[in-house]
Protein backbone atom coordinates (compact mmCIF):
# COMPACT_ATOMS: atom_id res chain seq x y z
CA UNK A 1 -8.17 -4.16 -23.82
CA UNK A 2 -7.47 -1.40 -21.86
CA UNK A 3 -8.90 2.27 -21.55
CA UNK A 4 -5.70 4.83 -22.29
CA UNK A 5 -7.46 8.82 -21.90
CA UNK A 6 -10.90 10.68 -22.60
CA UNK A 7 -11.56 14.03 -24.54
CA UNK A 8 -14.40 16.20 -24.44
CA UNK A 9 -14.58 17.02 -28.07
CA UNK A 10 -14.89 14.71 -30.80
CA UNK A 11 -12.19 16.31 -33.45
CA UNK A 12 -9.99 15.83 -30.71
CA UNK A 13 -10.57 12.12 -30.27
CA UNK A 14 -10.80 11.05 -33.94
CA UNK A 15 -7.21 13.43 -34.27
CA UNK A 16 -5.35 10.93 -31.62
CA UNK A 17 -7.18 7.79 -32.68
CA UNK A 18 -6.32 8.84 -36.54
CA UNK A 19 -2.33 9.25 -35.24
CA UNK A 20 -2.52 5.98 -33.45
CA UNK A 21 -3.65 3.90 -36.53
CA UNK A 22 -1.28 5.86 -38.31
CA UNK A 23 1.47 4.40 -35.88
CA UNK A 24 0.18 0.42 -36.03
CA UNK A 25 -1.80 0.56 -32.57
CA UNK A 26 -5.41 -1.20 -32.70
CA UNK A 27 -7.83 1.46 -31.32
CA UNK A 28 -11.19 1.92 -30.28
CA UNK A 29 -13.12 4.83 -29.50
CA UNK A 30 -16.61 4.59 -27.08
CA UNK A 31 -18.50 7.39 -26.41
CA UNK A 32 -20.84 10.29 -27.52
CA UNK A 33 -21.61 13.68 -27.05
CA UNK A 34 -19.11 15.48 -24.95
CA UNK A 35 -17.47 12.35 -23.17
CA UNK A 36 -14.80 9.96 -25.97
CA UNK A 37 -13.10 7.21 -24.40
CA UNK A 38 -9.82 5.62 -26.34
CA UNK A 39 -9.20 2.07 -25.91
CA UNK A 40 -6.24 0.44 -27.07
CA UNK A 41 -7.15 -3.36 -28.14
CA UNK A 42 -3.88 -5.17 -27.43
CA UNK A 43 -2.60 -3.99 -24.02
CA UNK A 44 0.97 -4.97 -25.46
CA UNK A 45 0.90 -1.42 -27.31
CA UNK A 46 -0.02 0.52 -23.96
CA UNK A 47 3.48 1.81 -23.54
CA UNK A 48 4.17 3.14 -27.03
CA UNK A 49 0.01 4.33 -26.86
CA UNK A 50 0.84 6.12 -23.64
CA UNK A 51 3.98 8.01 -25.34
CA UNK A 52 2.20 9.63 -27.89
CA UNK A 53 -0.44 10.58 -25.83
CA UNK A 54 1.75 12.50 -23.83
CA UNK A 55 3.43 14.11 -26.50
CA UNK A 56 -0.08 14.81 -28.46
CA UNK A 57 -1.13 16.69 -24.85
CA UNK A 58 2.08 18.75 -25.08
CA UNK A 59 2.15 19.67 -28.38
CA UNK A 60 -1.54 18.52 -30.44
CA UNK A 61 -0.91 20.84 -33.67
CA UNK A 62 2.11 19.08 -34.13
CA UNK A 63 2.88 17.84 -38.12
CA UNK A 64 2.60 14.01 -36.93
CA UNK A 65 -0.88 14.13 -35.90
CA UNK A 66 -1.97 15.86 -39.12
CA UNK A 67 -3.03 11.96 -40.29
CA UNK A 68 -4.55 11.54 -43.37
CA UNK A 69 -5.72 8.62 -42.61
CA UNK A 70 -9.73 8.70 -43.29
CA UNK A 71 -11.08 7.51 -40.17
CA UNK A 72 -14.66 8.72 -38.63
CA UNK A 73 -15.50 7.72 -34.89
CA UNK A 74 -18.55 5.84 -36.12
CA UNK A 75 -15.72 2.99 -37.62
CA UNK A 76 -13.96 2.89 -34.38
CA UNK A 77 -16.99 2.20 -32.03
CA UNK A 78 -18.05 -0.72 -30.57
CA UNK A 79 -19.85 -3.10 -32.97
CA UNK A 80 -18.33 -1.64 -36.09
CA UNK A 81 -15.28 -3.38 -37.65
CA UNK A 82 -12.40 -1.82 -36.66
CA UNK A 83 -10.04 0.10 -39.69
CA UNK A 84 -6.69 -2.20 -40.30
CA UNK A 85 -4.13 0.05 -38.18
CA UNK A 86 -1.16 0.39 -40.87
CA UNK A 87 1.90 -0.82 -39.90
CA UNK A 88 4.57 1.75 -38.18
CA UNK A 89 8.34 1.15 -37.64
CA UNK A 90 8.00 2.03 -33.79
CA UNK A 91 9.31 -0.09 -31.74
CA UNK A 92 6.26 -1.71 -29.86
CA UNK A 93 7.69 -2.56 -25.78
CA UNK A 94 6.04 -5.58 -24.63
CA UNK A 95 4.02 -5.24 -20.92
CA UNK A 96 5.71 -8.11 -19.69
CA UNK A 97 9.25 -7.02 -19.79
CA UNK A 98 7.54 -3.86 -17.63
CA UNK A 99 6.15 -5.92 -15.17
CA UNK A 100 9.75 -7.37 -14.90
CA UNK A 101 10.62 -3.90 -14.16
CA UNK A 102 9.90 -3.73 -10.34
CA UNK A 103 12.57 -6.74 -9.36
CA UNK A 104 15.47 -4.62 -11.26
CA UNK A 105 14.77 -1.27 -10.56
CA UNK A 106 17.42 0.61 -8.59
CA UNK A 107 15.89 1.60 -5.38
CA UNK A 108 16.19 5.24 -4.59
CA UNK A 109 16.74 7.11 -1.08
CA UNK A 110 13.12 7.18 0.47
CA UNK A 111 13.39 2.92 -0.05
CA UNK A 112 17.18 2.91 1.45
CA UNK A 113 15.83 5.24 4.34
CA UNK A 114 13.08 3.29 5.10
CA UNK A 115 14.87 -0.05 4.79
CA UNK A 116 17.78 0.84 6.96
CA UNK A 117 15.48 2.18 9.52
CA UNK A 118 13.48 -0.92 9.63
CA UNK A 119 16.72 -3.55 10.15
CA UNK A 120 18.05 -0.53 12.91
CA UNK A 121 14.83 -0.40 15.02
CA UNK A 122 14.94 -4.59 14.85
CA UNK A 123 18.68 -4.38 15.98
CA UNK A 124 18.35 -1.99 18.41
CA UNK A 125 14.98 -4.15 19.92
CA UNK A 126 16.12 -6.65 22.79
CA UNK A 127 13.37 -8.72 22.27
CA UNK A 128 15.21 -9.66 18.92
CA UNK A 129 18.96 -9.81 20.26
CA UNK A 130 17.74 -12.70 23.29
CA UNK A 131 15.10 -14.69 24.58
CA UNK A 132 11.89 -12.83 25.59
CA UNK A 133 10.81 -15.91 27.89
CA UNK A 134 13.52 -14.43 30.38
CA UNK A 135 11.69 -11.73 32.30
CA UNK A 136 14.54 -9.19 31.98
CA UNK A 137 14.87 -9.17 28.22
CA UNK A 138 11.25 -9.38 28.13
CA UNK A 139 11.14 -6.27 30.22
CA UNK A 140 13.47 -4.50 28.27
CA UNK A 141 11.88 -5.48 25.16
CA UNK A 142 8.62 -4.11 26.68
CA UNK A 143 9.95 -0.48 27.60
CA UNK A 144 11.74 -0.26 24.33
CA UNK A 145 8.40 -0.85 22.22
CA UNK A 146 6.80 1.28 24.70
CA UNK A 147 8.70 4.28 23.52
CA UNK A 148 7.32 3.72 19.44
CA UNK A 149 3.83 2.43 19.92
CA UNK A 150 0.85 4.55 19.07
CA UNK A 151 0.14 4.28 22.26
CA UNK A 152 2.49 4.20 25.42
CA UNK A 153 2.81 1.38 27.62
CA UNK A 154 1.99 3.84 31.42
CA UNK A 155 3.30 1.19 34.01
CA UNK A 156 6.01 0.53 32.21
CA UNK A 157 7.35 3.91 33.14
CA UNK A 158 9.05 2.44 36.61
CA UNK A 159 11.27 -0.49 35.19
CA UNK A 160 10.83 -2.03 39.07
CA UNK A 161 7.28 -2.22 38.73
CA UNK A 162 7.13 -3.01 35.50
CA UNK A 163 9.11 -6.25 36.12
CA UNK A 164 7.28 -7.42 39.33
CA UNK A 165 3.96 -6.66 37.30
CA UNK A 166 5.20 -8.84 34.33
CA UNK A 167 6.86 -11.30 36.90
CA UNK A 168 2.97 -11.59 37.87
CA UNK A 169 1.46 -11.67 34.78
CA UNK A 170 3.43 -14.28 32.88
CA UNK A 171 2.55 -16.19 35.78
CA UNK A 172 -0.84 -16.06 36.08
CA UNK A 173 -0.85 -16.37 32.43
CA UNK A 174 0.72 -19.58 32.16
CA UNK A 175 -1.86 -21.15 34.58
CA UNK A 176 -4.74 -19.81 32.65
CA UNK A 177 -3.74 -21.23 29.30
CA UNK A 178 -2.50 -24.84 31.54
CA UNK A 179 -6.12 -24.77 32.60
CA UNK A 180 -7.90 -28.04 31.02
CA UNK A 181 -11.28 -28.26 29.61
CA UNK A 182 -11.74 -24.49 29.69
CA UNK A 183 -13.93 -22.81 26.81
CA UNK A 184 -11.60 -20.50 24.70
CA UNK A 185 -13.97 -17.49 25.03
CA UNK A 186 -13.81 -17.54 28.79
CA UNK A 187 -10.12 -17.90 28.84
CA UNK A 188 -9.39 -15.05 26.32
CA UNK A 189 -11.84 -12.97 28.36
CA UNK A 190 -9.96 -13.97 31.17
CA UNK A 191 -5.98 -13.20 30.00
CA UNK A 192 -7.88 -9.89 28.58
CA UNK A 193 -8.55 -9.02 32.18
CA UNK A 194 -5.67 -10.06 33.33
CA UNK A 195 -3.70 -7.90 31.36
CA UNK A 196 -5.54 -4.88 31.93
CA UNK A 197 -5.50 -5.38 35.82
CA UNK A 198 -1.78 -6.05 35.89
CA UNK A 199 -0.79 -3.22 33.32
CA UNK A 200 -3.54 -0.34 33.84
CA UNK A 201 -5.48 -1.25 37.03
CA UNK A 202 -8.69 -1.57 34.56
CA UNK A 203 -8.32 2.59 33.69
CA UNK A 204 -9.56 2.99 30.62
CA UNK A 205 -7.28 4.73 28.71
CA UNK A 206 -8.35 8.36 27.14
CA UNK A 207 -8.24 8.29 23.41
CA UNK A 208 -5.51 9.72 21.72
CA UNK A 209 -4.01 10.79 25.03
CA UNK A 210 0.02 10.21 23.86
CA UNK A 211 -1.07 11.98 20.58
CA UNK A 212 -2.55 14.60 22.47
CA UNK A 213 0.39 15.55 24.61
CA UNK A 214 2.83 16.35 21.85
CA UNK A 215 4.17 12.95 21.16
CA UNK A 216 2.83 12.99 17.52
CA UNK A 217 5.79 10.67 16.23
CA UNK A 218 3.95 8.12 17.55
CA UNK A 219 1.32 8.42 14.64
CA UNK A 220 4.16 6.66 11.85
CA UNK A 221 7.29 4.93 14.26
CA UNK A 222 5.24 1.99 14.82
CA UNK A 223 6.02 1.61 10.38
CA UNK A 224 9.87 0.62 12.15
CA UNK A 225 8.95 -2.06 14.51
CA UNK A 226 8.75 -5.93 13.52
CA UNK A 227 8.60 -9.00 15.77
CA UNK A 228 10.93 -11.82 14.10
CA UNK A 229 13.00 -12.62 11.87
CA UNK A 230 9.97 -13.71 8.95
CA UNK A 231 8.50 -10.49 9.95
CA UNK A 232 11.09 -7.68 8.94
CA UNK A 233 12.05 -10.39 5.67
CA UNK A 234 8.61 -10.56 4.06
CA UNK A 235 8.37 -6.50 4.42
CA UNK A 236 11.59 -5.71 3.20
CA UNK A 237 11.25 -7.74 0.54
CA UNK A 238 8.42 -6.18 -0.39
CA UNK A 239 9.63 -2.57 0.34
CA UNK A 240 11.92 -2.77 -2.40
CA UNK A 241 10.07 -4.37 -4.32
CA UNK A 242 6.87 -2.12 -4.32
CA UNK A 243 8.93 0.75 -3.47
CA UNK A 244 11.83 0.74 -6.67
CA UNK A 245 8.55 -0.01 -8.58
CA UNK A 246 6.88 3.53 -7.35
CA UNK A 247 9.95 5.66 -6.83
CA UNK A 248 11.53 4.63 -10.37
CA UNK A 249 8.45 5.75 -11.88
CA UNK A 250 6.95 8.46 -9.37
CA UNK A 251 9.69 10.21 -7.85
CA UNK A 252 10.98 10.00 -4.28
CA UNK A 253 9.36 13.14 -3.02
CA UNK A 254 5.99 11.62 -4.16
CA UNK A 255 7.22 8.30 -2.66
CA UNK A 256 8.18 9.66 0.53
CA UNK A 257 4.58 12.02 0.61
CA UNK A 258 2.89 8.79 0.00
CA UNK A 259 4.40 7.01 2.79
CA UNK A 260 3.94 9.41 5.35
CA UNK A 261 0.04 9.69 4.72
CA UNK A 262 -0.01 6.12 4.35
CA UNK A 263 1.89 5.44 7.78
CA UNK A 264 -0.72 7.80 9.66
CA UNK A 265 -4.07 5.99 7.97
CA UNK A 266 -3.10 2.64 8.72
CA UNK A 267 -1.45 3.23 11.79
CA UNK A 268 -4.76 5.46 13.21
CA UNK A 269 -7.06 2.49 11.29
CA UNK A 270 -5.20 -0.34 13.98
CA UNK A 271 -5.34 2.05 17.13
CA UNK A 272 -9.12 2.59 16.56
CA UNK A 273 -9.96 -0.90 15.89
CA UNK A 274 -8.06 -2.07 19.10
CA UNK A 275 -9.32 0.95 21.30
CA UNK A 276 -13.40 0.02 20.06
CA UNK A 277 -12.26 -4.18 20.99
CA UNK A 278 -11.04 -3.22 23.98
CA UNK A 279 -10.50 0.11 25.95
CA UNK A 280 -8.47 -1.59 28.57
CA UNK A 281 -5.81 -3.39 26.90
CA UNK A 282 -2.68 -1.75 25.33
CA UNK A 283 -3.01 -1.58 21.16
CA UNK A 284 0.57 -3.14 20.24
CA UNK A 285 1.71 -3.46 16.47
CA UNK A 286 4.33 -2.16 14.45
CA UNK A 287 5.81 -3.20 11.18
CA UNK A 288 5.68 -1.69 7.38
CA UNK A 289 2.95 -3.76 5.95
CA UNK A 290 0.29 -1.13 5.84
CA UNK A 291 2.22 1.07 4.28
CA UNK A 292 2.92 -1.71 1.95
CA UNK A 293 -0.32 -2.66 1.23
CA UNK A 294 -1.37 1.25 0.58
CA UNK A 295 1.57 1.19 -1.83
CA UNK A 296 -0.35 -1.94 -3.89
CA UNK A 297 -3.18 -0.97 -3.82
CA UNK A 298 -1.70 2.44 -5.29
CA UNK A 299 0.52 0.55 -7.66
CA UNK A 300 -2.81 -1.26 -8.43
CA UNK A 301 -4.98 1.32 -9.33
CA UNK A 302 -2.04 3.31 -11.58
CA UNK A 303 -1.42 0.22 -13.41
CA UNK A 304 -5.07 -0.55 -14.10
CA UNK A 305 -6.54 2.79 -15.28
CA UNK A 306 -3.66 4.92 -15.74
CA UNK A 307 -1.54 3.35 -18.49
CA UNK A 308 0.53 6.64 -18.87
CA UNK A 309 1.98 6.59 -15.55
CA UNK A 310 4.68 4.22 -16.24
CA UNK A 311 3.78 2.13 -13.13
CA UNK A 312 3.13 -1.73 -14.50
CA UNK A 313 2.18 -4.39 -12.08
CA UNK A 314 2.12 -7.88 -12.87
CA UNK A 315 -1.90 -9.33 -12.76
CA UNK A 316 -0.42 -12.41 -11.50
CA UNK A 317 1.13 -10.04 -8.23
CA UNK A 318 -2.29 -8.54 -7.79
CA UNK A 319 -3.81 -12.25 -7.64
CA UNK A 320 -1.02 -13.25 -5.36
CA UNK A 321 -1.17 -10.08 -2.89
CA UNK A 322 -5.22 -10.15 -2.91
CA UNK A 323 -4.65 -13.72 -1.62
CA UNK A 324 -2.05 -12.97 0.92
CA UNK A 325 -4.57 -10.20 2.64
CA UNK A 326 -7.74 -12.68 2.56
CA UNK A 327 -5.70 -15.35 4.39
CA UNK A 328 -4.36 -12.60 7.25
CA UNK A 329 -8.13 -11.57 7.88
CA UNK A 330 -9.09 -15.71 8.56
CA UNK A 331 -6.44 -16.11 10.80
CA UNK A 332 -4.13 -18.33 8.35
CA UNK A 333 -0.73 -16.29 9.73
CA UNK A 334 -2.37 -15.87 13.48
CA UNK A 335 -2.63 -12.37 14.62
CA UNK A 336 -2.37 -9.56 12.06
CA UNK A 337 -2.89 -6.10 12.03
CA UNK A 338 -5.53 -6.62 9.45
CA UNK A 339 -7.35 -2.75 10.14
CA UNK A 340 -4.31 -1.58 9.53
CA UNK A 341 -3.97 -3.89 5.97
CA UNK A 342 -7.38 -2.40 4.66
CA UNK A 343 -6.48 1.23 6.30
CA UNK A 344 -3.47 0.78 3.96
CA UNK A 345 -5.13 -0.17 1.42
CA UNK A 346 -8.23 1.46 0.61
CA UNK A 347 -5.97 4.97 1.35
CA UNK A 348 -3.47 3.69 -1.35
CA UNK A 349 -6.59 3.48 -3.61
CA UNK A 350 -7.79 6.11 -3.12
CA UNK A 351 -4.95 8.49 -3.32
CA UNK A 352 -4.58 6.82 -6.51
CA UNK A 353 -7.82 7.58 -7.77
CA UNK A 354 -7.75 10.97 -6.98
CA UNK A 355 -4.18 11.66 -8.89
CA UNK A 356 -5.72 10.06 -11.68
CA UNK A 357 -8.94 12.20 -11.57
CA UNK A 358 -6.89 15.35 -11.55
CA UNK A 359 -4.87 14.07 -14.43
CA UNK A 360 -7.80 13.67 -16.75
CA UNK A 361 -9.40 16.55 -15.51
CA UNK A 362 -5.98 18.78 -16.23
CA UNK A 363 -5.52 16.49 -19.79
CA UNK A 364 -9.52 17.15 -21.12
């Protein structure tokens, strides 16, 4: 059973539940006062439910919700048996050829743009066209990530230095994890150090200072940057998939708005968590996966409580993806930009929440 709108007046409520009975749809009605609730009983008539809704908002005088079907809000509250909806010749669309929906829908330009842009940065990378345990593609790798991170990479600026400095570190770092017998703490602590020393000189690093000096496309480029091959797979799977899902039924201006604040939470939620771990060290991530979780937990929240917003997701997908996230944060995949996972996320929730607010406030 799901929950399908609220009215404030109780003609109102007992007018739509009267004209859903009249068209076969089990309802039921909870509330009192100044606050009705309609429930639809079998969520397999949600669609068809959510169609008359929207044509009972645009036009409630109309002749087909003059029922005479004698129904009183006491009969369709909890605890009372519920009237025997009759039985309509609409053509009842069942939820799980919706939830289908996502894996067929045509993806639209904000899911092109962002999926071409993803494979280019990964092209253009050197890290992903050679081996990054030679020093020079490593180096190269290094400046070219430098340029998209939220924040910037400062020795890195002098390709000379930067490649004696990195000649140095991978060295030192290779004896440190060839030590034997060494507790793990002291040895992260250690190649923690290390790093800082041979990249920043231990200067702690102002926050926001990139940001701060006009480089502001550093706030969403890191979206473009994956490291592997599983990497940009897994997320452009699930960009199209996710993303045909929301721009098929939200639009790709909507999409594309949804993105962008999306890209900036998550991205800001990693940089702050890595800045409060540790100042000294550089804060380097990239790929599309908080944007991606933002979108499901969006998706999420429209398909739960919103049945008129044509977005459907598949329980089993929610149960899948809710799984996925708990094994990042335990270390299952190794390291993961989890802040920027539950950035994602709770934003995409939210957002949700607060287009759905507006909707019933606008619809009551």
């Amino acid at each position: 059973m799901r929950q399908l709108c609220q009215f404030e007046e109780a003609p109102t409520a007992q007018r739509f539940a009267a004209a859903l009975l009249g068209r076969g749809i089990d309802v039921r009605v909870d509330g009192q006062n100044e606050q009705w609730e309609i429930w639809i009983r079998d969520e397999d008539q949600l669609p068809v439910a959510a169609e008359l809704l929207a044509e009972f908002r645009a036009n409630p005088q109309a002749p087909q919700f003059n029922s005479s079907a004698k129904v009183t809000l006491d009969q369709l509250q909890p605890g009372k048996p519920a009237p025997t909806p009759r039985s309509g010749r609409t053509k009842v669309i069942r939820m799980r050829d919706r939830w289908d929906s996502p894996f067929i829908a045509r993806p639209g330009i904000v899911c092109w743009f962002l999926g071409v842009m993803c494979v280019l940065v990964f092209v253009m990378d050197p890290g992903n066209r050679g081996s990054r345990n030679d020093l020079d593609t490593f180096a190269a790798h290094e400046l070219f990530v430098s340029r998209l991170v939220y924040q910037p990479l400062p020795s890195f600026l002098d390709e000379t230095q930067m490649r004696k400095q990195m000649g140095e570190l991978l060295a030192e770092a290779k004896r440190i994890e060839s030590g034997e017998n060494v507790d793990l703490l002291k040895k992260e602590q250690e190649q923690r150090e290390l790093a800082a020393k041979a990249l920043f000189g231990m200067e702690r690093q102002p926050l926001f200072a990139s940001i701060r000096q006009g480089e502001v496309w550093r706030i969403w480029t890191p979206i473009f940057l994956h490291f592997g091959i599983a990497h940009i797979a897994f997320n452009i799977m699930a960009l199209f998939s996710y993303g045909s899902l929301l721009e098929t039924a939200k639009g790709s201006l909507r999409l594309l708005l949804l993105t962008v604040a999306l890209g900036a939470i998550s991205n800001t939620s990693e940089y702050l968590w890595g800045y409060w771990w540790n100042p000294l060290v550089p804060v380097i991530f990239g790929g599309m996966s908080g944007v991606l979780c933002g979108w499901f937990g969006y998706a999420w929240m429209q398909s739960r409580y919103n049945p008129g917003g044509n977005v459907y997701l598949d329980p089993g997908r929610v149960i899948y993806m809710l799984l996925f996230l708990a094994l990042c944060v335990v270390g299952v995949f190794g390291p993961i930009a989890n802040a920027a996972h539950l950035g994602g996320l709770l934003a995409g929730i939210g957002i949700a929440w607060g287009e759905i607010w507006l909707e019933r406030r606008a619809g009551s």
